[in-house]
Every structure is written in C-alpha cells, then in structure tokens.
C-alpha atoms as a PDB file:
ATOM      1  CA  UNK A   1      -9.673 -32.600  24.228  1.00  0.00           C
ATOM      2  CA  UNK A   2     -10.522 -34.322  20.888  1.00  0.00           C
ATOM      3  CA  UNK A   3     -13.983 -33.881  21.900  1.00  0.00           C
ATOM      4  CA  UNK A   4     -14.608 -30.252  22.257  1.00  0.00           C
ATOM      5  CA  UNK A   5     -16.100 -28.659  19.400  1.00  0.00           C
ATOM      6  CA  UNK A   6     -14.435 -25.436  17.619  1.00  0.00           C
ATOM      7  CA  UNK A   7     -16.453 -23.345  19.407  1.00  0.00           C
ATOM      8  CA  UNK A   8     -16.051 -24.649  23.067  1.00  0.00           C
ATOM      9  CA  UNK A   9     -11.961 -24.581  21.545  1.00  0.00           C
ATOM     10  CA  UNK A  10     -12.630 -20.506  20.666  1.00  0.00           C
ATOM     11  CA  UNK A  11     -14.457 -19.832  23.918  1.00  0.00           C
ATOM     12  CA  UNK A  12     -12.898 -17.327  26.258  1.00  0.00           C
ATOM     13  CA  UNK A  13     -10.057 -16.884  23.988  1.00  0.00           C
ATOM     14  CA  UNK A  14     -10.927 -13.590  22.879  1.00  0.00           C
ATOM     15  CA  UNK A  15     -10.377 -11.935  19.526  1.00  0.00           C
ATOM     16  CA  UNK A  16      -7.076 -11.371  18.195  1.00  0.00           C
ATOM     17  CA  UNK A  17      -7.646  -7.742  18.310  1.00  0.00           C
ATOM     18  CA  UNK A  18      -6.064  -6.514  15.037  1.00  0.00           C
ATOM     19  CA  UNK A  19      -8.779  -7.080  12.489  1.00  0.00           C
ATOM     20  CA  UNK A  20     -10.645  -3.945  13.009  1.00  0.00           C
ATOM     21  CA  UNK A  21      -7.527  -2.387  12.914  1.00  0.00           C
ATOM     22  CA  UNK A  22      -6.342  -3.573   9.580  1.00  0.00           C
ATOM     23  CA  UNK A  23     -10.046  -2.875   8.376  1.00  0.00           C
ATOM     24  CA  UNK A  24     -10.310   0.725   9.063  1.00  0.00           C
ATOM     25  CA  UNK A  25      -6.564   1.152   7.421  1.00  0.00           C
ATOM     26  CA  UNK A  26      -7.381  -0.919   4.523  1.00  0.00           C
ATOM     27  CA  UNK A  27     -10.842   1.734   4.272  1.00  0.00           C
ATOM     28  CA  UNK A  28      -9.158   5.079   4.618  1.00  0.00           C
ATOM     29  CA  UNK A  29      -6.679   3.983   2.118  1.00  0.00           C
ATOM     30  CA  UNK A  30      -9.201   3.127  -0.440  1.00  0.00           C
ATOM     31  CA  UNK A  31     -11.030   6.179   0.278  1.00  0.00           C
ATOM     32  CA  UNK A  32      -7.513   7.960  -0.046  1.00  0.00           C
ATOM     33  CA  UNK A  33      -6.847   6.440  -3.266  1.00  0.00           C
ATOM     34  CA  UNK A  34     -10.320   7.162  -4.226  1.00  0.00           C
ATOM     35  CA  UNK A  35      -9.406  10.812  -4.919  1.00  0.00           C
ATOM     36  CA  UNK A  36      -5.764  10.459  -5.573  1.00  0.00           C
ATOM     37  CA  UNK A  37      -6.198   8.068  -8.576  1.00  0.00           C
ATOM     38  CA  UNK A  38      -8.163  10.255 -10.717  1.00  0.00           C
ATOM     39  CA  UNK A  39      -6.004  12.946  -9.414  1.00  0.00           C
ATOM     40  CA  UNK A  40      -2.663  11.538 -10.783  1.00  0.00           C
ATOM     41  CA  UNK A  41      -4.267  10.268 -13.669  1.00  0.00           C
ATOM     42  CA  UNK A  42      -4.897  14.446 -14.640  1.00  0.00           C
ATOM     43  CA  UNK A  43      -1.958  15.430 -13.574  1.00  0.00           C
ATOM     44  CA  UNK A  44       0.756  12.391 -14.924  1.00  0.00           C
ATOM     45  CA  UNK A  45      -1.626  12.018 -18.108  1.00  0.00           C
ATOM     46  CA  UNK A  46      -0.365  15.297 -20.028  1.00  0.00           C
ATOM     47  CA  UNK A  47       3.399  14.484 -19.468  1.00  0.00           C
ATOM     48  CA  UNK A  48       3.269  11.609 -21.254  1.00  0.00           C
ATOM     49  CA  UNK A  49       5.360  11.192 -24.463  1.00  0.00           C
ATOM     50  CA  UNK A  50       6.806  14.792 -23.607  1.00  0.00           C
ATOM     51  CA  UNK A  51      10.532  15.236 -23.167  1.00  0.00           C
ATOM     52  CA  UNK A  52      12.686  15.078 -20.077  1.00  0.00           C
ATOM     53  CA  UNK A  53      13.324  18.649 -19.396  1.00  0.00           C
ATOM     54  CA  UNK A  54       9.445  18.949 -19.589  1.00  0.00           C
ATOM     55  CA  UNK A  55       8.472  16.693 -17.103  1.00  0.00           C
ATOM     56  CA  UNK A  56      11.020  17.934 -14.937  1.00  0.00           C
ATOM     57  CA  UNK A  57       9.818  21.666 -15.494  1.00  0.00           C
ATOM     58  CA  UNK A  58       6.217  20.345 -15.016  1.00  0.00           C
ATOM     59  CA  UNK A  59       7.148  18.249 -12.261  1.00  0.00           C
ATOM     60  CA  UNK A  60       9.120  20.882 -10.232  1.00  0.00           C
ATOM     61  CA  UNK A  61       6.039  22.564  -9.448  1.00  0.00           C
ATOM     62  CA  UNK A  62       4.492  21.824  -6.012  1.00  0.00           C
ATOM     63  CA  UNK A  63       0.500  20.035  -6.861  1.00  0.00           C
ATOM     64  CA  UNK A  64       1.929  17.428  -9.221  1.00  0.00           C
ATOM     65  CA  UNK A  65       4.988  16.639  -7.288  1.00  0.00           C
ATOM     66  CA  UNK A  66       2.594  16.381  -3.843  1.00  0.00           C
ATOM     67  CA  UNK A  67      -0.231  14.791  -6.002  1.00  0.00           C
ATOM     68  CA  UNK A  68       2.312  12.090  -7.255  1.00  0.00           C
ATOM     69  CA  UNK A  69       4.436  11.312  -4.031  1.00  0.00           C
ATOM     70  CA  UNK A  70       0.941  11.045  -1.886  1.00  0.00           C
ATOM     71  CA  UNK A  71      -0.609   8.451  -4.967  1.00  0.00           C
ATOM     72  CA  UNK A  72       3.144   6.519  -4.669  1.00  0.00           C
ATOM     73  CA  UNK A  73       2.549   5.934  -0.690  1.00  0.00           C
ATOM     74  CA  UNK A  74      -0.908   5.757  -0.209  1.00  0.00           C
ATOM     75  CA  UNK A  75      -0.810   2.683  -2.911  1.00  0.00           C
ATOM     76  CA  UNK A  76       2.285   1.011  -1.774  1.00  0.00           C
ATOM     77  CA  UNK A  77       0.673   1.201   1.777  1.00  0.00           C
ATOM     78  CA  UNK A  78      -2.567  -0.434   0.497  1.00  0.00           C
ATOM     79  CA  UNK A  79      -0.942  -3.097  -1.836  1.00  0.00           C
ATOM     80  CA  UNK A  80       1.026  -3.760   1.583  1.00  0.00           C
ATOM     81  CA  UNK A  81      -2.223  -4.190   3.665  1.00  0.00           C
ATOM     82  CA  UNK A  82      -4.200  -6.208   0.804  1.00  0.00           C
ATOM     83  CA  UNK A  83      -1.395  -8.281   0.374  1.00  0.00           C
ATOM     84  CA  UNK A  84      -1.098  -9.320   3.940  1.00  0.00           C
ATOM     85  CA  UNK A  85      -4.002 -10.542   4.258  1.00  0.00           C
ATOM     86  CA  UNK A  86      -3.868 -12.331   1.173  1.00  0.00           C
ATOM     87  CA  UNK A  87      -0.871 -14.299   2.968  1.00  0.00           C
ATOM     88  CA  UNK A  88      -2.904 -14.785   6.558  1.00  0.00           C
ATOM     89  CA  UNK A  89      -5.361 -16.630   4.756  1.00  0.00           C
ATOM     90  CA  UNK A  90      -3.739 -18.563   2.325  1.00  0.00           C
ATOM     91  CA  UNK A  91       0.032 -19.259   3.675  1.00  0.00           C
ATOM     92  CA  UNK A  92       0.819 -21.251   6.952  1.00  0.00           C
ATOM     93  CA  UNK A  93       3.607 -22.028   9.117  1.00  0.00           C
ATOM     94  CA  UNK A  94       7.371 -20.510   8.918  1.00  0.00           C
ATOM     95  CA  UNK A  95       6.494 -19.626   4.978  1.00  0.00           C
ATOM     96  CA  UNK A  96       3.730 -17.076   6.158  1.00  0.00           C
ATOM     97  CA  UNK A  97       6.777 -15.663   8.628  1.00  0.00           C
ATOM     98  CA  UNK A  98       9.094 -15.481   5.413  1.00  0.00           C
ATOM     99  CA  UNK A  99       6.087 -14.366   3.130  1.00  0.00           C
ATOM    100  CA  UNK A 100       5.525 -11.185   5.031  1.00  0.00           C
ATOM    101  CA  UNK A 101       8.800 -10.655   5.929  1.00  0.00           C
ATOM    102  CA  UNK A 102       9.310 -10.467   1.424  1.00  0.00           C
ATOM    103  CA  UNK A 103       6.014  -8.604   0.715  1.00  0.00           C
ATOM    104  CA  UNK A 104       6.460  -6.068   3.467  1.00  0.00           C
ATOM    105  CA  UNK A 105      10.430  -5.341   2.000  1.00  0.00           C
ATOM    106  CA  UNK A 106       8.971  -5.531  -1.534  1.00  0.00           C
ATOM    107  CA  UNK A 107       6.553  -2.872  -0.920  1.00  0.00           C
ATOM    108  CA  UNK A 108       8.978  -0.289   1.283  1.00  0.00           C
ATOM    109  CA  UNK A 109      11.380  -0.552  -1.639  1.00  0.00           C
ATOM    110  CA  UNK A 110       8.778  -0.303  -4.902  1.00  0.00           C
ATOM    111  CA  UNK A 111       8.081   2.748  -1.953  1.00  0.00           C
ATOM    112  CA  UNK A 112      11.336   4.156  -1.681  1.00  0.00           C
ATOM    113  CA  UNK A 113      11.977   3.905  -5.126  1.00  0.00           C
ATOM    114  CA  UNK A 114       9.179   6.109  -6.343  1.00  0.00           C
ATOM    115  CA  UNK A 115      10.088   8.447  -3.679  1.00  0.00           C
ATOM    116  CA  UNK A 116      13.492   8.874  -5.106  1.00  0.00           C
ATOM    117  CA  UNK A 117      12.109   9.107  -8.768  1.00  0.00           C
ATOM    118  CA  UNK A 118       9.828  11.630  -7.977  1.00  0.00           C
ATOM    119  CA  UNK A 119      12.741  13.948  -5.596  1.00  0.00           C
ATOM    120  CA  UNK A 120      15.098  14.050  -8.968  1.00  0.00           C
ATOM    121  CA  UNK A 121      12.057  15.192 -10.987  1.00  0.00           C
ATOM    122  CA  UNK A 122      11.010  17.646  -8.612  1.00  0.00           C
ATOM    123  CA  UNK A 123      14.661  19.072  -7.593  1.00  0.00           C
END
C-alpha cells in the first residue's frame, strides 16, 4: 500500500460532496451581506449617540428593525461558514470535533443575543 501514489489512494473514492454546498452558501451570503451592510450602516448610523427612548422610538418601526435583525443573521451565518472552513483546513483530529462543536455554539449565541437586543428595542 506504501506504494500507491495519492492519486491511485483518491481514485474511485469520490468527492466528499459538501464543498459545492458550502460554496454556494458561503456566495449568497456575501451577496446578502452585500446589500445589507450598507443598508444597516444608513439605518444604525443616525441613532448613534442619541438617547434610549430614541432608538427605541426609531427602532420600533418595521425597515430598521427588519434591516437590523436580517444584517444580525445573515453575518452570524457567514462568520459560521467562513469559520468552518478555517478549522477543516487548519485543525485535525478530536480538536477539529471540539473546534466546531465551540465556533458553531459561539456563533448561535453572538446570534441569539442580537436577536434578543433587537426584540426589546423593537417591542
């Protein structure tokens, strides 16, 4: 077996089948975020420095809350796909397993916890 080169090792194997996958996620979401950045950035911009009853007044209404909740997941959801395969190439063994297992928790929760912010501005 020592003698087979990586190729003859690869052949018949077939492809994993999840790369194109991840790719065309990965693409949407940067296409996503390539409207929604400059989006939040008009609409979050303004509030800055402003008081709290404000931003909640400002906040309440329906485009900023939607602009701001769809910038929150679309980017969690990216940072979660970027930073998987980040770990696929560079981490091995059981601390790839534990890794994902943090990166994928970190991201639902940075997630969750925007989600929540932006539900007490908006109600």
């Amino acid at each position: 077996m020592s003698y087979l080169t990586d190729r003859k090792r690869a052949t018949g194997m077939g492809s994993a089948k999840s790369g194109t996958e991840h790719h065309w996620s990965m693409t949407v979401s940067s296409a996503a975020l390539l409207v929604l950045i400059p989006l939040f950035i008009f609409t979050f911009g303004p509030m800055l420095g402003e008081p709290h009853d404000v931003v909640t007044a400002y906040f309440a209404r329906p485009f900023p809350a939607i602009i701001a909740t769809l910038t929150i997941l679309v980017t969690f959801k990216h940072f979660a796909g970027g930073v998987q395969a980040l770990i696929e190439d560079y981490v091995h063994g059981s601390a790839q397993k534990f890794a994902m297992i943090a990166m994928t928790c970190l991201s639902w929760a940075a997630a969750a916890t925007g989600l929540y912010a932006m539900v007490r501005l908006a109600l």
